[in-house]
Protein backbone atom coordinates (compact mmCIF):
# COMPACT_ATOMS: atom_id res chain seq x y z
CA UNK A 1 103.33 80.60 97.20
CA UNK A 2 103.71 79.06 93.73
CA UNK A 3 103.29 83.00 92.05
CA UNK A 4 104.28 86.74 93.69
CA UNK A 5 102.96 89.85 92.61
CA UNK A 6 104.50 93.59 93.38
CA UNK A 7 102.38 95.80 95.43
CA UNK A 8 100.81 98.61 94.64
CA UNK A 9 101.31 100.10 97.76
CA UNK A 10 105.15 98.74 98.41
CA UNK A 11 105.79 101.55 101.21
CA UNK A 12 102.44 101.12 103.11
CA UNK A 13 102.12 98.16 106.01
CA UNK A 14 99.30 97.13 108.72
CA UNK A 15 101.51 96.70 111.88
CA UNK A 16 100.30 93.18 113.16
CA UNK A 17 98.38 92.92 116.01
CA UNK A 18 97.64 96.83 116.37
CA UNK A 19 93.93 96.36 115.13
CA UNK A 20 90.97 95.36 117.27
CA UNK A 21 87.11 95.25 116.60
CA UNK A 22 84.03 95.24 119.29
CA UNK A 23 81.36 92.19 118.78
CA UNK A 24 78.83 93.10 116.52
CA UNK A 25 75.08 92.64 118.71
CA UNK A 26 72.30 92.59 116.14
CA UNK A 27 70.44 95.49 116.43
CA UNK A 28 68.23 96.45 118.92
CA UNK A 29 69.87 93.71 121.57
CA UNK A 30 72.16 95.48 123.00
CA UNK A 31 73.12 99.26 124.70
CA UNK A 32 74.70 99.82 121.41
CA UNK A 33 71.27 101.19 120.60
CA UNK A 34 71.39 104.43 123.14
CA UNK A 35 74.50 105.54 122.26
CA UNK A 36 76.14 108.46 119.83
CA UNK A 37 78.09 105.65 117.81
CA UNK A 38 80.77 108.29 116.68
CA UNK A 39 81.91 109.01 120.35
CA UNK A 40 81.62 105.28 121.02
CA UNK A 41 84.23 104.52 118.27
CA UNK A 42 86.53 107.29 119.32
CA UNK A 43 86.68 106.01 122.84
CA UNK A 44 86.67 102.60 121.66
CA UNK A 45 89.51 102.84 119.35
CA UNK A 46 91.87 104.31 122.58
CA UNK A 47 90.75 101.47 123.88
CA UNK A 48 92.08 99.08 122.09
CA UNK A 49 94.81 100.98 121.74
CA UNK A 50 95.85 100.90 125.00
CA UNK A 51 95.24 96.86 124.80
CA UNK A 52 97.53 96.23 122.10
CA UNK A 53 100.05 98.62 124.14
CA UNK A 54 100.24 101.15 121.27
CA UNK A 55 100.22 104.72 122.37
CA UNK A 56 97.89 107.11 120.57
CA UNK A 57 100.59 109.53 120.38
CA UNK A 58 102.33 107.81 117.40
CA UNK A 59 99.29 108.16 115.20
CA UNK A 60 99.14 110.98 112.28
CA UNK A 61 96.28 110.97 110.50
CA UNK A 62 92.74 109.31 110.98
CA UNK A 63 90.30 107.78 108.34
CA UNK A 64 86.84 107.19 109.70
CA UNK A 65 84.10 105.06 107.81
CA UNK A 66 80.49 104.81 108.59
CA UNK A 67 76.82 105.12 106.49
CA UNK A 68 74.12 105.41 108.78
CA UNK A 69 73.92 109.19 109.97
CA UNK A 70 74.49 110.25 113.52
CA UNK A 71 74.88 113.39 115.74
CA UNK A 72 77.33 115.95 114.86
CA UNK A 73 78.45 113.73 112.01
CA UNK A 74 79.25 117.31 110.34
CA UNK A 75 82.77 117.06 112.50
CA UNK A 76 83.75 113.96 111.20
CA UNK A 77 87.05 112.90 111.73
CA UNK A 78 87.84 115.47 114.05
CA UNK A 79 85.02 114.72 116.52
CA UNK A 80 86.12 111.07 116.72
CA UNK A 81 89.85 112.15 117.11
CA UNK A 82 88.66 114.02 120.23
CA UNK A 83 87.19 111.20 121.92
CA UNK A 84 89.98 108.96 120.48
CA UNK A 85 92.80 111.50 122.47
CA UNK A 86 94.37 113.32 120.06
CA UNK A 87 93.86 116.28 118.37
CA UNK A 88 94.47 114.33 114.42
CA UNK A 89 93.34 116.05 111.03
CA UNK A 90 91.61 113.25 108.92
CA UNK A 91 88.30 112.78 106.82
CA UNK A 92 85.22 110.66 106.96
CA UNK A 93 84.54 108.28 103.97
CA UNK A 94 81.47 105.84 102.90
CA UNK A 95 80.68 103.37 100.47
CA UNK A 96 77.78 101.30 101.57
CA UNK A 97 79.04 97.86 102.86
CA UNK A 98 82.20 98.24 100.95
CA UNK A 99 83.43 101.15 103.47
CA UNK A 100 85.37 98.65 105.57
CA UNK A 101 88.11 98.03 102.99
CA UNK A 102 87.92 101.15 100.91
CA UNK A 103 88.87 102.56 104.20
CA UNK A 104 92.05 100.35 104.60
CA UNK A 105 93.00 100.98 100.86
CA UNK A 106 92.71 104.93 101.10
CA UNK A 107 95.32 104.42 103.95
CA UNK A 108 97.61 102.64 102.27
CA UNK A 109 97.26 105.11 99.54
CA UNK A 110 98.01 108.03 102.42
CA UNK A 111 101.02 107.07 103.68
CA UNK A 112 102.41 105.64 100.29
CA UNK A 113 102.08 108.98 98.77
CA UNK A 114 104.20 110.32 101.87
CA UNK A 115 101.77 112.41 103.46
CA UNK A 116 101.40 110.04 107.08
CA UNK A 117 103.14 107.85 108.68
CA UNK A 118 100.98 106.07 110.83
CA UNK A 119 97.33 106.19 110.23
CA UNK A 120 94.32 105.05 111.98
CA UNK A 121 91.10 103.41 110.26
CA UNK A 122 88.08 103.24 112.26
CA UNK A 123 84.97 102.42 110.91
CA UNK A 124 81.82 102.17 113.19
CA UNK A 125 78.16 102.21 112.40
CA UNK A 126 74.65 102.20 114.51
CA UNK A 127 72.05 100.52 112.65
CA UNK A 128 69.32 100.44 115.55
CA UNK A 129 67.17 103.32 115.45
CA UNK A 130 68.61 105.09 112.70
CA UNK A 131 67.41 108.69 111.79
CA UNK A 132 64.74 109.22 109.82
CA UNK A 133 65.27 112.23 107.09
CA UNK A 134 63.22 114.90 105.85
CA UNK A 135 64.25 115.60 102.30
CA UNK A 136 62.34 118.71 100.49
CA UNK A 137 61.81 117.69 96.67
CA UNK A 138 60.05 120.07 94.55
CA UNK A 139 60.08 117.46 91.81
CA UNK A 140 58.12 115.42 93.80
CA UNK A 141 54.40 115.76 94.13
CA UNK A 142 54.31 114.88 97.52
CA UNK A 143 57.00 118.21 97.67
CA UNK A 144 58.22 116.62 101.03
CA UNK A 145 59.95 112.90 101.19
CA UNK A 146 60.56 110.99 104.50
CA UNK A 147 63.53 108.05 104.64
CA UNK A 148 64.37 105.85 107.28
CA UNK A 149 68.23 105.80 106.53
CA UNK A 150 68.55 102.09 107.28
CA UNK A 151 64.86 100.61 106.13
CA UNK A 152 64.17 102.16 103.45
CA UNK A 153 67.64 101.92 101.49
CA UNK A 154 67.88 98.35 102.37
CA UNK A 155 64.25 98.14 100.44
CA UNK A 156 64.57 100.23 97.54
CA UNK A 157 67.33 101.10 95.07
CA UNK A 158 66.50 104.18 93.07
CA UNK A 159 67.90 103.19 89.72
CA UNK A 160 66.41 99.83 89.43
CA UNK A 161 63.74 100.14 91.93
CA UNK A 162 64.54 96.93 93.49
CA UNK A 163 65.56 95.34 96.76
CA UNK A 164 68.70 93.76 98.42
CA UNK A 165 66.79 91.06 98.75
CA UNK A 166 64.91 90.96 95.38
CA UNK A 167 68.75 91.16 93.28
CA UNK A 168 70.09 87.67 95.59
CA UNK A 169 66.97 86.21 93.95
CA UNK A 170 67.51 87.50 90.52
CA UNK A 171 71.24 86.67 90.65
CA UNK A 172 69.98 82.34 92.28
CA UNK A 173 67.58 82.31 89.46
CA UNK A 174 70.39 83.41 86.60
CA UNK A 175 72.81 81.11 88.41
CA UNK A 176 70.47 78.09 89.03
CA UNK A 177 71.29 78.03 92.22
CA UNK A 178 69.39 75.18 94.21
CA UNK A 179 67.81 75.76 97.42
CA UNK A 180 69.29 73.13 99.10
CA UNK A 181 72.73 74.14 98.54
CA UNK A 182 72.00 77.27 100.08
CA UNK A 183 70.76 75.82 103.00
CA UNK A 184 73.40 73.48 103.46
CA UNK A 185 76.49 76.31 102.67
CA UNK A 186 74.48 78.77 105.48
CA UNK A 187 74.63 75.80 108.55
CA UNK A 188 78.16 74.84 107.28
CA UNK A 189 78.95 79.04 108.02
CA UNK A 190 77.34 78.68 111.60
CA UNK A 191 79.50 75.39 111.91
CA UNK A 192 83.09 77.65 111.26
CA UNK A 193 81.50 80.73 113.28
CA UNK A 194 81.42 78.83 116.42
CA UNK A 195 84.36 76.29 116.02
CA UNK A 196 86.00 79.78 115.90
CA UNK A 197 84.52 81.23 118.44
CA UNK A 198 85.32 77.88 120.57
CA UNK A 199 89.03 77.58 119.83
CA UNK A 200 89.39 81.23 120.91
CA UNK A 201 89.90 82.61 117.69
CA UNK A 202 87.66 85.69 118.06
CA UNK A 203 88.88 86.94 121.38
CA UNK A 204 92.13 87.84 119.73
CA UNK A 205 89.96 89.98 117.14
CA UNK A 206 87.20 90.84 119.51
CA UNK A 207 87.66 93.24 122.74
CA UNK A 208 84.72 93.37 125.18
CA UNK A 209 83.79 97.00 125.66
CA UNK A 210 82.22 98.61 128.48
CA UNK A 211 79.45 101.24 127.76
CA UNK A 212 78.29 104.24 130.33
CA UNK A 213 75.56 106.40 130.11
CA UNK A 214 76.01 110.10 129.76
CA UNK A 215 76.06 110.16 133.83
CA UNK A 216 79.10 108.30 133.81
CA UNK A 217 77.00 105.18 134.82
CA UNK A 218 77.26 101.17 133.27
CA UNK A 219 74.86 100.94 130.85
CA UNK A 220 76.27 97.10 129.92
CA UNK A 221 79.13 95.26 127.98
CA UNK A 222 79.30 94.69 124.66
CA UNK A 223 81.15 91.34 124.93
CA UNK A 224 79.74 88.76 122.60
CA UNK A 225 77.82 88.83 119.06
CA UNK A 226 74.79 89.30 120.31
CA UNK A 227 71.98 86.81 118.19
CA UNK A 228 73.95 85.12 117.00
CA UNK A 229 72.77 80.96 117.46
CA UNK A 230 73.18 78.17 116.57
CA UNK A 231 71.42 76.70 113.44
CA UNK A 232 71.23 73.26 111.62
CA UNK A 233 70.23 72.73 107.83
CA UNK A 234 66.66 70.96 108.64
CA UNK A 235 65.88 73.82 110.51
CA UNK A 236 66.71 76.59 108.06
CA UNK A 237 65.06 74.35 105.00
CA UNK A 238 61.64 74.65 107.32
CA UNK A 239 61.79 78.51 106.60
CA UNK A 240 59.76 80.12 104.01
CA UNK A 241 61.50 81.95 101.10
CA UNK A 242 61.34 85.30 100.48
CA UNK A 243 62.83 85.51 97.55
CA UNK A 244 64.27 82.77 95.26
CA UNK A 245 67.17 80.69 97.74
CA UNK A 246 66.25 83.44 100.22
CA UNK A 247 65.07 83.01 104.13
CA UNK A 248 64.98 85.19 106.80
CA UNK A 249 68.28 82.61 107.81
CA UNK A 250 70.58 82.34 104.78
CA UNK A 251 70.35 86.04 104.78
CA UNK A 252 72.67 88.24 107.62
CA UNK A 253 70.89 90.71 110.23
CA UNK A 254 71.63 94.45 110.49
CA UNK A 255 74.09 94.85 113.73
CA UNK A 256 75.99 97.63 115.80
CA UNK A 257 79.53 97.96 115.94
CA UNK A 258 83.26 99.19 115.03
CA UNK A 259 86.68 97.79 113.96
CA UNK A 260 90.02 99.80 114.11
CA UNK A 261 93.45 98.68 112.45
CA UNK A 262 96.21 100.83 111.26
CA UNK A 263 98.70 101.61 108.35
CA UNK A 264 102.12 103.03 108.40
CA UNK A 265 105.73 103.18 107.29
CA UNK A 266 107.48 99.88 107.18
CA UNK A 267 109.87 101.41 109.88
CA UNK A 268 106.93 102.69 112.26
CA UNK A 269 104.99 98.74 111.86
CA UNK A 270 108.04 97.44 112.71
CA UNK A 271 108.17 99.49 115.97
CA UNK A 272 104.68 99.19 116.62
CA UNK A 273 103.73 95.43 115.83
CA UNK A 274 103.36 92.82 118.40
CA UNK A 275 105.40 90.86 115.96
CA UNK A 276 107.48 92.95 114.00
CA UNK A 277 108.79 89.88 112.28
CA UNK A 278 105.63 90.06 110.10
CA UNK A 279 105.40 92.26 107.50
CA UNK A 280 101.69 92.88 105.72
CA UNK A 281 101.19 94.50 102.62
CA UNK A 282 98.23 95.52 100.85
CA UNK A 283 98.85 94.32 97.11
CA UNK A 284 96.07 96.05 95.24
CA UNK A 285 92.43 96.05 94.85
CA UNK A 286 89.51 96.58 91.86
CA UNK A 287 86.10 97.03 91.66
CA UNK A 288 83.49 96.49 89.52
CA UNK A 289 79.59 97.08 88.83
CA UNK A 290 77.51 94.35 87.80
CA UNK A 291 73.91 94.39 85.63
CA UNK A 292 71.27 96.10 87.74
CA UNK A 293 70.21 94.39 90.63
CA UNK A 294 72.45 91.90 90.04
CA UNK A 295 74.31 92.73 93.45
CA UNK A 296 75.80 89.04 95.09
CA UNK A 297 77.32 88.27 91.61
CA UNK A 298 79.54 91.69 91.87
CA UNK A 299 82.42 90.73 94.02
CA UNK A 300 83.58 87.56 92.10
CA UNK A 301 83.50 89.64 88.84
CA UNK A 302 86.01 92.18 91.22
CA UNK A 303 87.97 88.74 92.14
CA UNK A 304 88.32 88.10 88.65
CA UNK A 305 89.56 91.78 87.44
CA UNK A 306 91.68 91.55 90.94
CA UNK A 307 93.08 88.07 89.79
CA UNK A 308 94.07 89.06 86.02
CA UNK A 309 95.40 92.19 86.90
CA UNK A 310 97.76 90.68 89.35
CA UNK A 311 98.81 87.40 87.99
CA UNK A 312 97.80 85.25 90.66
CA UNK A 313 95.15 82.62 90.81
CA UNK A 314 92.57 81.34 93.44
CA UNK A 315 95.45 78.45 93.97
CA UNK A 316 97.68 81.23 95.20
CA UNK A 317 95.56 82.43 98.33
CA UNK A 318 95.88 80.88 101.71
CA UNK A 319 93.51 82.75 102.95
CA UNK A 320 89.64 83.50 101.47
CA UNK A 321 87.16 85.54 103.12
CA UNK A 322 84.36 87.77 101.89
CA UNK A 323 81.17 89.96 103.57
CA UNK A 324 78.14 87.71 102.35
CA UNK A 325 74.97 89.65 103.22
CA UNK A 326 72.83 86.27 101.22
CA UNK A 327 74.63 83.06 101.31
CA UNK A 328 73.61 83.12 97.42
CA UNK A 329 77.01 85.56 97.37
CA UNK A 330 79.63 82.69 98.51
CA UNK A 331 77.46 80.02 96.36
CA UNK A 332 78.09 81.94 93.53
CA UNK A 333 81.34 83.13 93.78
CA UNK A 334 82.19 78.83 93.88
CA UNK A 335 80.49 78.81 90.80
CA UNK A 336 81.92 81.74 88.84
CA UNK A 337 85.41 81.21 90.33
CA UNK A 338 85.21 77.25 90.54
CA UNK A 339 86.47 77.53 94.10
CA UNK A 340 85.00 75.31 96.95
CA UNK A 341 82.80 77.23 99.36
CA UNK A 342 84.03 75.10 102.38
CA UNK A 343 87.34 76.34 102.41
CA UNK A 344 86.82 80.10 102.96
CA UNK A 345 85.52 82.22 105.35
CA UNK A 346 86.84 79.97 108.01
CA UNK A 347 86.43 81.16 111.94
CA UNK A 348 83.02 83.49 110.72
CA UNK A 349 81.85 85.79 108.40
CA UNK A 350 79.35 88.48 108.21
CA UNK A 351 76.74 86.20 106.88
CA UNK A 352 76.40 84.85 110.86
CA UNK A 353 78.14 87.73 113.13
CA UNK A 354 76.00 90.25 111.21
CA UNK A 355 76.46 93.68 108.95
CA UNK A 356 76.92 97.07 110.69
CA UNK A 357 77.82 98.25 107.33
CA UNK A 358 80.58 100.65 107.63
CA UNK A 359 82.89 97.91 110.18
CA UNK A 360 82.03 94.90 108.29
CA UNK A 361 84.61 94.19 105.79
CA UNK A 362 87.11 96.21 108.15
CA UNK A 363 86.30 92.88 110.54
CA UNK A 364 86.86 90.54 107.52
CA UNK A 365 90.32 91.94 107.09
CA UNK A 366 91.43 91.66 110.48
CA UNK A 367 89.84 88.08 111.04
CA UNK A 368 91.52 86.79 107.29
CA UNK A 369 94.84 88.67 108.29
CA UNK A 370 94.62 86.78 111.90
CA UNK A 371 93.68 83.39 110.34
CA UNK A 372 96.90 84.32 107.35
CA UNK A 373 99.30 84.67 110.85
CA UNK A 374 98.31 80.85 111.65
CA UNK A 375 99.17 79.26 108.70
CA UNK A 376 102.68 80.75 108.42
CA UNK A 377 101.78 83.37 105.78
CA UNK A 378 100.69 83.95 102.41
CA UNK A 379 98.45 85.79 99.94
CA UNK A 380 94.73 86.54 101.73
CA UNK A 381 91.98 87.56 99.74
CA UNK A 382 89.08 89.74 100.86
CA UNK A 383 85.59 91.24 98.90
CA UNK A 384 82.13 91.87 99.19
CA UNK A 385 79.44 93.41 97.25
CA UNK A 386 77.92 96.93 97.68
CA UNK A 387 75.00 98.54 97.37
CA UNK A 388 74.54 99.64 93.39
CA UNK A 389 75.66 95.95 92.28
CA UNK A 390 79.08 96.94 93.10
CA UNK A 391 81.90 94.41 93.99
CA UNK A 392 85.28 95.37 95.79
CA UNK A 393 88.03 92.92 96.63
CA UNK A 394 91.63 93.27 97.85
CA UNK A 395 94.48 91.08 98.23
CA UNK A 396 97.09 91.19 100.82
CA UNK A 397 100.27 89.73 101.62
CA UNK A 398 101.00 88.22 105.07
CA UNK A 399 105.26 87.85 105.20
């Protein structure tokens, strides 16, 4: 590494190998579907824990992420610590899709202000069926508005009235960003999603989980990204656009899912890593919000505040990997940043395993942290974008 830069959270490390994440099915393909996804995390997160041979015992404090509502949410953290096996205090956190690393950055804030040692992130969330809400509104002439939590935020944001999908075309058309390139960056994803998948690489991320009804009985196994296939470029040019550089394939699909990782002491990663040799640090992080509905442009301007702030440059990382919801985000980001779009996001991204929202970028970490292991080390940079044309990134150190 040709420049270093002091952490902002110098006490604070992610014990390697102690994280995990299920496969992400798209929604509605899988059992994910019938379940309370809060309990299913819990007992998900023990375990992986008991996987990666760490005891559930050592753990503190618990930080759980998710967006889409679900029963007995009210309990939060304390619910999930239930079914996880220990009776923890913690709180429940969201921020839209960027809930997966402001998760992992409000633990390294926990234990560098001294108040855990060893805390467990676990973000989760159930996009099939989600609940629909019944919101009285006297201002309203209706009086009475209905919202599908997942549908109707995805297709509407109140303060510029816009889609998702209507601020990856604004941000393609104030880019110039060419169809074709689009096309061809979105098979070149599905070619590093499966090479990854091929060489192993996501069964050491990945744990199949088995899923039982409330009788105790198998309702299936949640043991590959389910819809995940393969594409080619002439294939996804034959699709029709829905927006400008925008097709039902160069966009991701809503999913099921969690992720789990934790942060602690440098003394309790050492005891708890699979390697304590390895030390991981989270450096720092920023955030930004970009013109309205100006969305997939957001998390290079974050890069950029990220990058200044800490003296280091896109040369510096040995690792790149970002949540793209549009392939317009990563074609972009080469643009603003002038970095090549072929050398990040190797193994997968969200753009092909798909978005559960609260576990996405959670996933990203783990998979950029794995990939950082590999090459011997080194700076890794992670962001996304957010609904509100916010951007989040984060850069951590792999020693």
């Amino acid at each position: 590494m040709a420049t270093t830069a002091a952490s902002a959270f110098p006490d604070a490390r992610i014990p390697y190998g102690t994280w995990g994440s299920s496969y992400f099915p798209a929604w509605q393909s899988s059992p994910l579907a019938e379940v309370n996804i809060g309990q299913f995390a819990g007992e998900s997160m023990a375990r992986i824990m008991s996987v990666r041979k760490v005891p559930v015992q050592h753990l503190d404090y618990l930080i759980i992420g998710s967006t889409v509502p679900w029963h007995w949410k009210f309990w939060n953290a304390t619910l999930v610590a239930g079914c996880l096996g220990k009776r923890l205090p913690g709180f429940h956190m969201e921020q839209a899709c960027a809930t997966g690393l402001q998760a992992v950055v409000l633990a390294a804030a926990q234990v560098q202000g001294g108040s855990s040692d060893a805390v467990g992130v676990l973000t989760f969330d159930r996009t099939s069926d989600s609940p629909v809400g019944v919101f009285p509104e006297r201002r309203a002439y209706r009086r009475t508005e209905v919202i599908s939590d997942v549908w109707d935020n995805f297709g509407f944001d109140p303060s510029t009235g816009g889609s998702m999908l209507a601020s990856a075309g604004n941000v393609a058309r104030k880019h110039r960003i060419e169809r074709r390139e689009i096309d061809e960056l979105t098979a070149y994803r599905y070619e590093q999603y499966f090479k990854g998948k091929e060489s192993g690489f996501l069964e050491r991320v990945a744990v199949p989980l088995d899923l039982l009804n409330v009788q105790g009985k198998p309702l299936g196994t949640i043991g590959e990204d389910t819809g995940v296939k393969r594409i080619h470029a002439g294939a996804l040019r034959a699709m029709r656009e829905l927006d400008s550089c925008v097709t039902s394939g160069t966009q991701t699909h809503a999913a099921d899912g969690m992720t789990t990782l934790l942060v602690t002491t440098a003394g309790k990663a050492k005891e708890l890593s699979r390697r304590p040799e390895i030390a991981i640090t989270l450096i720092a992080k920023a955030e930004v919000r970009a013109d309205a509905s100006c969305m997939p442009e957001a998390p290079g301007m974050a890069v950029q505040k990220l990058l200044a702030r800490t003296g280091l440059s896109m040369a510096d990382m040995a690792v790149v990997k970002d949540h793209n919801p549009f392939a317009v985000n990563d074609a972009v980001f080469s643009k603003t940043l002038g970095y090549d779009w072929r050398k990040m996001n190797n193994n997968g991204s969200p753009l092909v395993w798909g978005h559960p929202q609260g576990p996405t970028l959670t996933r990203v970490v783990i998979e950029a942290l794995e990939e950082a292991v590999d090459l011997g080390g080194g700076y890794v940079l992670v962001f996304g974008c957010a609904a509100g044309d916010v951007g989040m990134a984060a850069i951590f150190k792999v020693q």
